[in-house]
Protein backbone atom coordinates (compact mmCIF):
# COMPACT_ATOMS: atom_id res chain seq x y z
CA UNK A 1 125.00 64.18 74.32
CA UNK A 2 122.63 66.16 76.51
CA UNK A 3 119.34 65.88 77.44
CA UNK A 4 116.45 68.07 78.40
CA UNK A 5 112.90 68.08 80.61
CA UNK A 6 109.95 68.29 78.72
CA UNK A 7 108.04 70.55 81.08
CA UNK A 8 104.87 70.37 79.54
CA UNK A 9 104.77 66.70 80.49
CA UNK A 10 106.45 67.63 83.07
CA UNK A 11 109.19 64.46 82.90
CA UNK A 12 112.89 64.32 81.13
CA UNK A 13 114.23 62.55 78.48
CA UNK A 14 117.90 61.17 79.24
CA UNK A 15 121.06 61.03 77.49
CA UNK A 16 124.54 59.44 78.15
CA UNK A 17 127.38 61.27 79.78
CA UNK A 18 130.26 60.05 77.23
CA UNK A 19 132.52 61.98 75.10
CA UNK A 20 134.58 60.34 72.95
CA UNK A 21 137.86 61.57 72.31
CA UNK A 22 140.00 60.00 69.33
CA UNK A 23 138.85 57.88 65.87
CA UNK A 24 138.51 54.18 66.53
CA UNK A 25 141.18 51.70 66.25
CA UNK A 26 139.57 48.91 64.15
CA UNK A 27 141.08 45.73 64.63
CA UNK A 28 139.32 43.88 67.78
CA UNK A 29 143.18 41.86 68.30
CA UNK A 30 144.93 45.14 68.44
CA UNK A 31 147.82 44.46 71.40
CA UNK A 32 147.02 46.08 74.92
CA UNK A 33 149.91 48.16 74.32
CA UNK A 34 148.63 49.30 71.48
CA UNK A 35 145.03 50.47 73.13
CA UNK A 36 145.21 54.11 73.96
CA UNK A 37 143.74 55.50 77.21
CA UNK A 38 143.44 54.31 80.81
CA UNK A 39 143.70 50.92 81.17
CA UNK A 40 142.47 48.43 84.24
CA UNK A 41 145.85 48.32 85.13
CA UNK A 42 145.85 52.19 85.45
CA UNK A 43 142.40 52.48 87.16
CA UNK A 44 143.67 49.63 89.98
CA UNK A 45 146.82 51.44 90.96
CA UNK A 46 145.58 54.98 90.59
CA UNK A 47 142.44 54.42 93.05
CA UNK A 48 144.11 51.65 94.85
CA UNK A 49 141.33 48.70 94.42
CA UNK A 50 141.78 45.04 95.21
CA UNK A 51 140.52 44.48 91.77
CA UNK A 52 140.99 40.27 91.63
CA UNK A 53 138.72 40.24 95.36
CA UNK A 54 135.23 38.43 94.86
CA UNK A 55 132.52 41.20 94.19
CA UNK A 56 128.66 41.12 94.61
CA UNK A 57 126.36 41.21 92.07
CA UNK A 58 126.46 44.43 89.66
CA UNK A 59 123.37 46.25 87.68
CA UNK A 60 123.96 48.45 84.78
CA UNK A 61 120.57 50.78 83.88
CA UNK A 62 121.22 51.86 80.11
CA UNK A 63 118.56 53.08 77.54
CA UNK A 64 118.32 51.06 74.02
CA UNK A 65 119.69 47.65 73.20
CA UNK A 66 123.02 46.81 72.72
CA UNK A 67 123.14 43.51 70.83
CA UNK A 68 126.73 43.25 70.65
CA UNK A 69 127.10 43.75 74.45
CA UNK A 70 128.27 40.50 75.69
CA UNK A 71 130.88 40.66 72.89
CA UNK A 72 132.39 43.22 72.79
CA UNK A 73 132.73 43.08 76.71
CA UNK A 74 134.99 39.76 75.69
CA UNK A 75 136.75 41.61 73.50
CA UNK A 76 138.09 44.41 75.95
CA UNK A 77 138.54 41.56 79.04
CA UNK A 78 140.53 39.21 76.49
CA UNK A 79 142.68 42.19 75.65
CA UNK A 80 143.24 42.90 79.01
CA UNK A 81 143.70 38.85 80.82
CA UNK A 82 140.61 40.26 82.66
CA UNK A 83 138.36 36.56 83.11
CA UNK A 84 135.65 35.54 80.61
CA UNK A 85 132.34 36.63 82.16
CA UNK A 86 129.70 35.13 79.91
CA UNK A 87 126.26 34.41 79.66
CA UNK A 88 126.66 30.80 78.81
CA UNK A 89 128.48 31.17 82.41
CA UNK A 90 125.63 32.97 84.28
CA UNK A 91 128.20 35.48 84.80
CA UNK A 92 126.63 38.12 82.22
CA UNK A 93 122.60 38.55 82.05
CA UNK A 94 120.68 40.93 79.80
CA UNK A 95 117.14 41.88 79.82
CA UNK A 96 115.16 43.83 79.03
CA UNK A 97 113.17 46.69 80.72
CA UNK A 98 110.38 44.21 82.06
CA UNK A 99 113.47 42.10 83.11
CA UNK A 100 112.94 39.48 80.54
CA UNK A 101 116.13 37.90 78.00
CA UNK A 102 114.55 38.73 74.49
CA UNK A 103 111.94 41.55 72.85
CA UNK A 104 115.13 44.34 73.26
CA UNK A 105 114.35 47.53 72.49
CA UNK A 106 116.02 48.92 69.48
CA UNK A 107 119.36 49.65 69.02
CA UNK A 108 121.04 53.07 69.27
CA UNK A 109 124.33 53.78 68.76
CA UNK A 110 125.42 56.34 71.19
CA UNK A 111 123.39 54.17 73.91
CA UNK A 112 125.68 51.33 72.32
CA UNK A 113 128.76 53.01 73.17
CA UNK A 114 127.38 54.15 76.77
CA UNK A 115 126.32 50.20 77.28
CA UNK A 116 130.41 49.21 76.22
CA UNK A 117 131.67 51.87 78.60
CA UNK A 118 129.76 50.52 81.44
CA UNK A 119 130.47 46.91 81.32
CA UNK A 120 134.17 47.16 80.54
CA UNK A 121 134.38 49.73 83.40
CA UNK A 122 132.88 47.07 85.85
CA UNK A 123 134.63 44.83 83.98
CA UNK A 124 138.26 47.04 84.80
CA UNK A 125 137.51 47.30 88.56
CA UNK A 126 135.38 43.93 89.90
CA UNK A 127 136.60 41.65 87.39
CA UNK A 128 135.10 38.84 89.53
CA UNK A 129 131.81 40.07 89.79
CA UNK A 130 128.42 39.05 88.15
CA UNK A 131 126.90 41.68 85.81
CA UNK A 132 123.27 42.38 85.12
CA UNK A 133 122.50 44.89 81.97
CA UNK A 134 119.08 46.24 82.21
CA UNK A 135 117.68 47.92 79.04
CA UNK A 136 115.09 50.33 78.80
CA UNK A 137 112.88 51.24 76.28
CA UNK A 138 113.71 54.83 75.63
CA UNK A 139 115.79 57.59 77.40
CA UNK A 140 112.62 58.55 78.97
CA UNK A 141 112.88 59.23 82.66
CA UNK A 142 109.99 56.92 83.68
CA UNK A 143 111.59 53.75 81.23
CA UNK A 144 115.02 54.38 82.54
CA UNK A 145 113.16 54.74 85.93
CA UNK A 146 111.31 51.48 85.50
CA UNK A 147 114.42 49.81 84.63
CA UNK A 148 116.22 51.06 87.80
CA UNK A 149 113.05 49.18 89.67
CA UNK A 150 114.23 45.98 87.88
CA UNK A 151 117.85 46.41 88.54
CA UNK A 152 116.88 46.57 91.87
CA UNK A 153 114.17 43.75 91.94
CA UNK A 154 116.74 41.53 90.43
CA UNK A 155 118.64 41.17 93.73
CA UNK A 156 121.66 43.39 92.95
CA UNK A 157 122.89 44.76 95.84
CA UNK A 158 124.56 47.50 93.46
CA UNK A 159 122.75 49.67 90.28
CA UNK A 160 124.72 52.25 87.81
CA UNK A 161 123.31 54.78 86.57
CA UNK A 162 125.40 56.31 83.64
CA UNK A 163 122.59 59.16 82.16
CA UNK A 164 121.57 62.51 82.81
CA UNK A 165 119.23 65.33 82.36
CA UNK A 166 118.73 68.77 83.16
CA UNK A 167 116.88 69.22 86.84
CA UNK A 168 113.26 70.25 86.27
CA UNK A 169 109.90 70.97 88.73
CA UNK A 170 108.54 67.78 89.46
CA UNK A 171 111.68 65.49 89.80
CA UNK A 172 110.90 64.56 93.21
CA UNK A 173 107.79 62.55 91.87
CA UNK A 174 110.84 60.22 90.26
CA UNK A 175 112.75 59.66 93.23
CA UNK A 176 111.10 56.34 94.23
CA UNK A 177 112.33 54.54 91.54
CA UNK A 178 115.78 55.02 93.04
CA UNK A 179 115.33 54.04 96.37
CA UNK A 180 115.08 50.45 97.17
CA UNK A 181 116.34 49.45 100.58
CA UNK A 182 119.21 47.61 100.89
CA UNK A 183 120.14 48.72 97.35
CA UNK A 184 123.06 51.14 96.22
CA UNK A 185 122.80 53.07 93.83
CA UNK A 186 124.82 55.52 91.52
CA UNK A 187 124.60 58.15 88.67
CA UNK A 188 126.88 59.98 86.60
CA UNK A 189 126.96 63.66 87.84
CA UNK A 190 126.24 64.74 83.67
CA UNK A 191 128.54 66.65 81.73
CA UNK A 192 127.00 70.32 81.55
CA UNK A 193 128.74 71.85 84.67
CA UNK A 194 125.13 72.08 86.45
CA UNK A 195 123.12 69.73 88.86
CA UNK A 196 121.51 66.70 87.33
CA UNK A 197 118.87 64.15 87.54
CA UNK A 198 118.77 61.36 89.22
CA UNK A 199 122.50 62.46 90.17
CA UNK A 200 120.31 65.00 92.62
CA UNK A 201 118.13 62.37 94.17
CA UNK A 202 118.40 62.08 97.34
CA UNK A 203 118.66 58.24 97.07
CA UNK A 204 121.97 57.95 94.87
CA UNK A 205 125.78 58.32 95.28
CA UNK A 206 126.70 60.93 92.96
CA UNK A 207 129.61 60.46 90.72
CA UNK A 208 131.05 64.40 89.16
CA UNK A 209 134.34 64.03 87.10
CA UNK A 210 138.12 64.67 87.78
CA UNK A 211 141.07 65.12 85.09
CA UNK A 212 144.46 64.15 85.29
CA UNK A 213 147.28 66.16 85.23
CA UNK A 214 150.61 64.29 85.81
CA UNK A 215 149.10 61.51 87.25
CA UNK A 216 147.51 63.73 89.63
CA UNK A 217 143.09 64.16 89.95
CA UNK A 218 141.95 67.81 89.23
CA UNK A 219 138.46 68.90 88.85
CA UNK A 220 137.12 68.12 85.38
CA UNK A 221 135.71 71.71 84.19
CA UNK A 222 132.19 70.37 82.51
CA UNK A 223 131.48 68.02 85.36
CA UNK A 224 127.55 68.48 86.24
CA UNK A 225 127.66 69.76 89.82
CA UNK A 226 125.95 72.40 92.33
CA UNK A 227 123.09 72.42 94.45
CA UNK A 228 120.09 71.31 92.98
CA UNK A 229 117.02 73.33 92.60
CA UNK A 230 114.06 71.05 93.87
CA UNK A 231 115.70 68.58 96.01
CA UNK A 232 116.22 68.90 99.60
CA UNK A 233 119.34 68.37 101.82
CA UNK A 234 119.71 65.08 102.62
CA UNK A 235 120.68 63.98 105.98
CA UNK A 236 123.92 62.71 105.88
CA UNK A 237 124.99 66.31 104.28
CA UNK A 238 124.12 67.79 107.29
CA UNK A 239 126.39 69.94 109.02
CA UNK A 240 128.64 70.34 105.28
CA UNK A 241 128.61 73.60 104.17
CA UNK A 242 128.21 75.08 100.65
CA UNK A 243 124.83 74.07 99.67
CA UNK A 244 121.49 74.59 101.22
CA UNK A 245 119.82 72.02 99.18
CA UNK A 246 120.84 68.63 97.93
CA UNK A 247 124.63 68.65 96.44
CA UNK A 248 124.76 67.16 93.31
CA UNK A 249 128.10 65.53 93.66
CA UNK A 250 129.32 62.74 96.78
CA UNK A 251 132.03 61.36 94.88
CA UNK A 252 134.27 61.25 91.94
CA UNK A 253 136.24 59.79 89.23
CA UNK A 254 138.43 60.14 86.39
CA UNK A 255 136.05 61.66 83.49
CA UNK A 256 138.07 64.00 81.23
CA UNK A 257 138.18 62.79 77.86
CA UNK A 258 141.61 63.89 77.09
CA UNK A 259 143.02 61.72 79.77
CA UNK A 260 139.86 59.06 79.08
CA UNK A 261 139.62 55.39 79.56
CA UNK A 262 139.87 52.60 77.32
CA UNK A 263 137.04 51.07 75.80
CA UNK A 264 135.63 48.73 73.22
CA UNK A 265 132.73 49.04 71.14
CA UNK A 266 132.33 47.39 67.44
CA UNK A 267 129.09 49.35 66.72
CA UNK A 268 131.69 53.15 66.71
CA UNK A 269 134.12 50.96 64.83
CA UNK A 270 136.46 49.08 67.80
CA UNK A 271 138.97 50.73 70.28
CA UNK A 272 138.17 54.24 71.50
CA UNK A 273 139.22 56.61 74.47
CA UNK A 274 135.90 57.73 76.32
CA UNK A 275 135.25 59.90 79.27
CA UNK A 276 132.78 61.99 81.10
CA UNK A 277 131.09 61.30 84.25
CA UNK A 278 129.58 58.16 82.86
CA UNK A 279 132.93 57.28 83.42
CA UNK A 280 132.88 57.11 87.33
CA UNK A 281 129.14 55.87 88.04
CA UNK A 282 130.12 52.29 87.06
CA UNK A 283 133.76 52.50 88.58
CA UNK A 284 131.85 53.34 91.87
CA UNK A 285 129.59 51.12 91.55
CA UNK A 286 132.10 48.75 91.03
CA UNK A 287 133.78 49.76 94.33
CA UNK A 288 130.93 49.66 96.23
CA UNK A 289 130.63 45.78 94.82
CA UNK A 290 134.18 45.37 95.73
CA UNK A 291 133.49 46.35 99.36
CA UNK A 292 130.35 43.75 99.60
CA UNK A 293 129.52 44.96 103.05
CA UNK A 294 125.59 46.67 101.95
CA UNK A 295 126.88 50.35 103.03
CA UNK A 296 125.22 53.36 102.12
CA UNK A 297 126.06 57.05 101.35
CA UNK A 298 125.98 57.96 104.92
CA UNK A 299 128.87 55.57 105.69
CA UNK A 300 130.69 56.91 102.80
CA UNK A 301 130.00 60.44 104.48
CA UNK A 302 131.34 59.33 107.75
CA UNK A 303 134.52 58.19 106.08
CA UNK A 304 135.19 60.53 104.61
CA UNK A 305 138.54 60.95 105.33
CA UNK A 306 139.42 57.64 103.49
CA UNK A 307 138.38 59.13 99.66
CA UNK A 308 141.17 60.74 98.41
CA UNK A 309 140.07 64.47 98.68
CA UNK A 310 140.86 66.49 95.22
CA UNK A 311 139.95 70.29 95.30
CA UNK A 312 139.64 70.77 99.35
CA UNK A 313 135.73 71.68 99.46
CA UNK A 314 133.53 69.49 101.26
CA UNK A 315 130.76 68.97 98.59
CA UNK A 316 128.58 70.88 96.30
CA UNK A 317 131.91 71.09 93.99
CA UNK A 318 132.92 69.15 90.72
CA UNK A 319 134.21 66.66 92.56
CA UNK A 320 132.40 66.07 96.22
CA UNK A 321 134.06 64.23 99.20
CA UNK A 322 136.81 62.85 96.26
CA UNK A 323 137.58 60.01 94.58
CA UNK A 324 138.33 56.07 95.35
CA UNK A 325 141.29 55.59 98.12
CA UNK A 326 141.14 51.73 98.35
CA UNK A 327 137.59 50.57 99.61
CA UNK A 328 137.29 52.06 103.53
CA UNK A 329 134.88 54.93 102.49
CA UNK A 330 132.67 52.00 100.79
C-alpha cells in the first residue's frame, strides 16, 4: 500500500510498508508448527539477539486504531511461550494521538494488520520489554508526525516508525517531529525501490529490506532506497561514498514477503506471513531496546563492522551498513 505527497498542500499522506503473502490460517490455537513464516525462534538465531535480556521501553507510531491490538498480540506470544505483556500488567499501553487511553481514531484494516506486525515483531525480539502503541488520527504526515512527538514525550527511549511516503519539496519542515534528544528513532525504508519519508530524515535509523535465500540475507528488490532529493548528508555519513545527499537506508532486515514473518491479526482473518520493510523498523527498534545503552546512529556508523554486511556497498543501497549481528553496532 503506497502513499503519495499532496503537493498542493505541500504535506504527504502515509501508508504501511506490508505485503502480505499467503490466505490466513483461521484458527487463533493453530500449533506453532503449524504457523507458516519466520518465527521468533528464527529471527533470534538468524540476527543473533539475546532475546530473553531486559529491554527499555518501546514506542510503536501507527495510523488508525486497532481495537483488537492487545489481543491479538496474546495470541501470537501464547503461540510462541513468548511472556504475557498486558495492559492489566502495565506492560502494554495504548493511546491515542494526544496520548490519552480512549477517543481512538477509527479503525482501518490494513493499519490493523500494520499495528499486529509491529507489536508481535517487538514482541519476537525484546520479549521483556514494555510497549507503548501510539495511534494517530489519519496517515497524514503531520498526525503521524504528532504522534511521533508523543511517542517521544512518553519517555520511550525507542520509537518505530513502520510507514512511508514518496519524498516531496518541503519535507524538511517535518523533520522536527523526529528528533527528540535522547530518543531513537526508526522507519521502514518503504517498499517502492526509491527514497522515503521520514526514512530520509536526517533524525532516524533507516530500516531497507533483505530476502533470504538459503538462509542467507540478499537485497530485497522493492526495498525503498537511494539518495534522497531534499535532505542533506548527515554527518555521521560523512566520508561514505555513493550518495551526495542523505542515504535513505542505515540498516536492514528481513522484508521479502516470500520468505516473510509470522504474524497474527484477527481483523485479516488470523495467521498470515507478512513482509516488507515494515518488517525491520520494529525489529530494530527492538534491538536498539535490547542494547539499552541510549546510542545513536552515529555509534551504529562507527560500528559498523559489527552489522552483518549483505551486498558490500557502504550505504545508499537496499540494504545500508547491513543487518543485526548481535547488539555491538547498537
Amino acid at each position: 500500500m503506497a502513499c503519495a505527497p499532496d503537493i498542493a498542500a505541500g504535506t504527504a499522506s502515509c501508508g504501511v510498508a506490508i505485503n502480505i503473502n499467503i490466505a490466513p490460517i483461521e484458527s487463533p490455537n493453530t500449533p506453532a508448527s503449524m504457523i507458516p513464516g519466520l518465527h521468533p525462534s528464527d529471527l533470534e538465531s538468524l540476527y543473533a539477539l539475546p532475546v530473553q535480556a531486559a529491554g527499555e521501553r518501546i514506542a510503536l507510531v501507527d495510523a488508525y486504531d486497532d481495537p483488537s491490538a492487545e489481543a491479538d498480540m496474546s495470541v501470537y506470544r501464547a503461540a510462541y511461550g513468548l511472556p504475557a505483556c498486558t495492559s492489566a500488567s502495565g506492560c502494554f499501553t495504548r493511546v491515542n494521538q494526544s496520548g490519552t487511553q480512549g477517543a481512538y481514531p477509527s479503525a482501518n484494516s490494513a493499519w490493523s494488520e500494520e499495528i499486529s506486525l509491529d507489536l508481535d515483531m517487538v514482541s519476537a525480539i525484546c520479549p521483556n520489554c514494555p510497549i507503548l502503541l501510539v495511534e494517530a488520527n489519519s496517515p497524514s504526515i503531520e498526525d503521524l508526525g504528532a504522534a511521533a512527538d508523543t511517542a517521544a514525550a512518553s519517555g520511550a527511549r525507542v520509537v518505530s516508525n513502520s510507514y512511508y511516503s514518496a519524498e516531496w519539496n518541503g519535507e524538511t519542515s517535518e523533520d522536527a517531529h523526529y528528533d527528540h534528544a535522547g530518543v531513537l528513532m526508526t522507519a521502514s525504508s518503504g517498499d517502492q525501490n526509491y527514497p522515503s519519508y521520514p526514512a530520509a530524515s536526517p533524525d532516524v535509523i533507516a530500516v531497507g529490506g533483505t530476502s533470504l535465500q538459503n538462509g542467507v540475507e540478499v537485497p530485497w528488490t522493492y526495498s525503498g532506497h537511494g539518495c534522497s532529493a531534499y535532505e542533506p548528508r548527515v554527518r555521521w555519513q560523512d566520508g561514505l561514498t555513493g550518495c551526495t545527499t542523505r542515504s535513505a537506508v542505515d540498516v536492514a532486515a528481513v522484508a521479502d514477503p516470500q520468505t516473510g514473518v509470522s504474524i497474527y491479526d484477527s481483523l485479516a482473518g488470523g495467521w498470515l506471513v507478512a513482509g516488507g520493510t515494515s518488517v525491520g523498523a520494529p525489529i530494530v527498534a527492538a534491538a536498539y531496546a535490547l542494547a539499552d545503552n541510549g546510542k545513536q546512529a552515529p555509534y551504529t556508523y562507527a560500528h559498523a563492522a559489527s552489522l552483518h554486511r549483505i551486498d558490500g556497498a557502504a550505504y545508499g543501497t537496499y540494504t545500508g551498513l547491513g543487518s543485526p549481528d548481535g547488539l555491538a553496532a547498537f
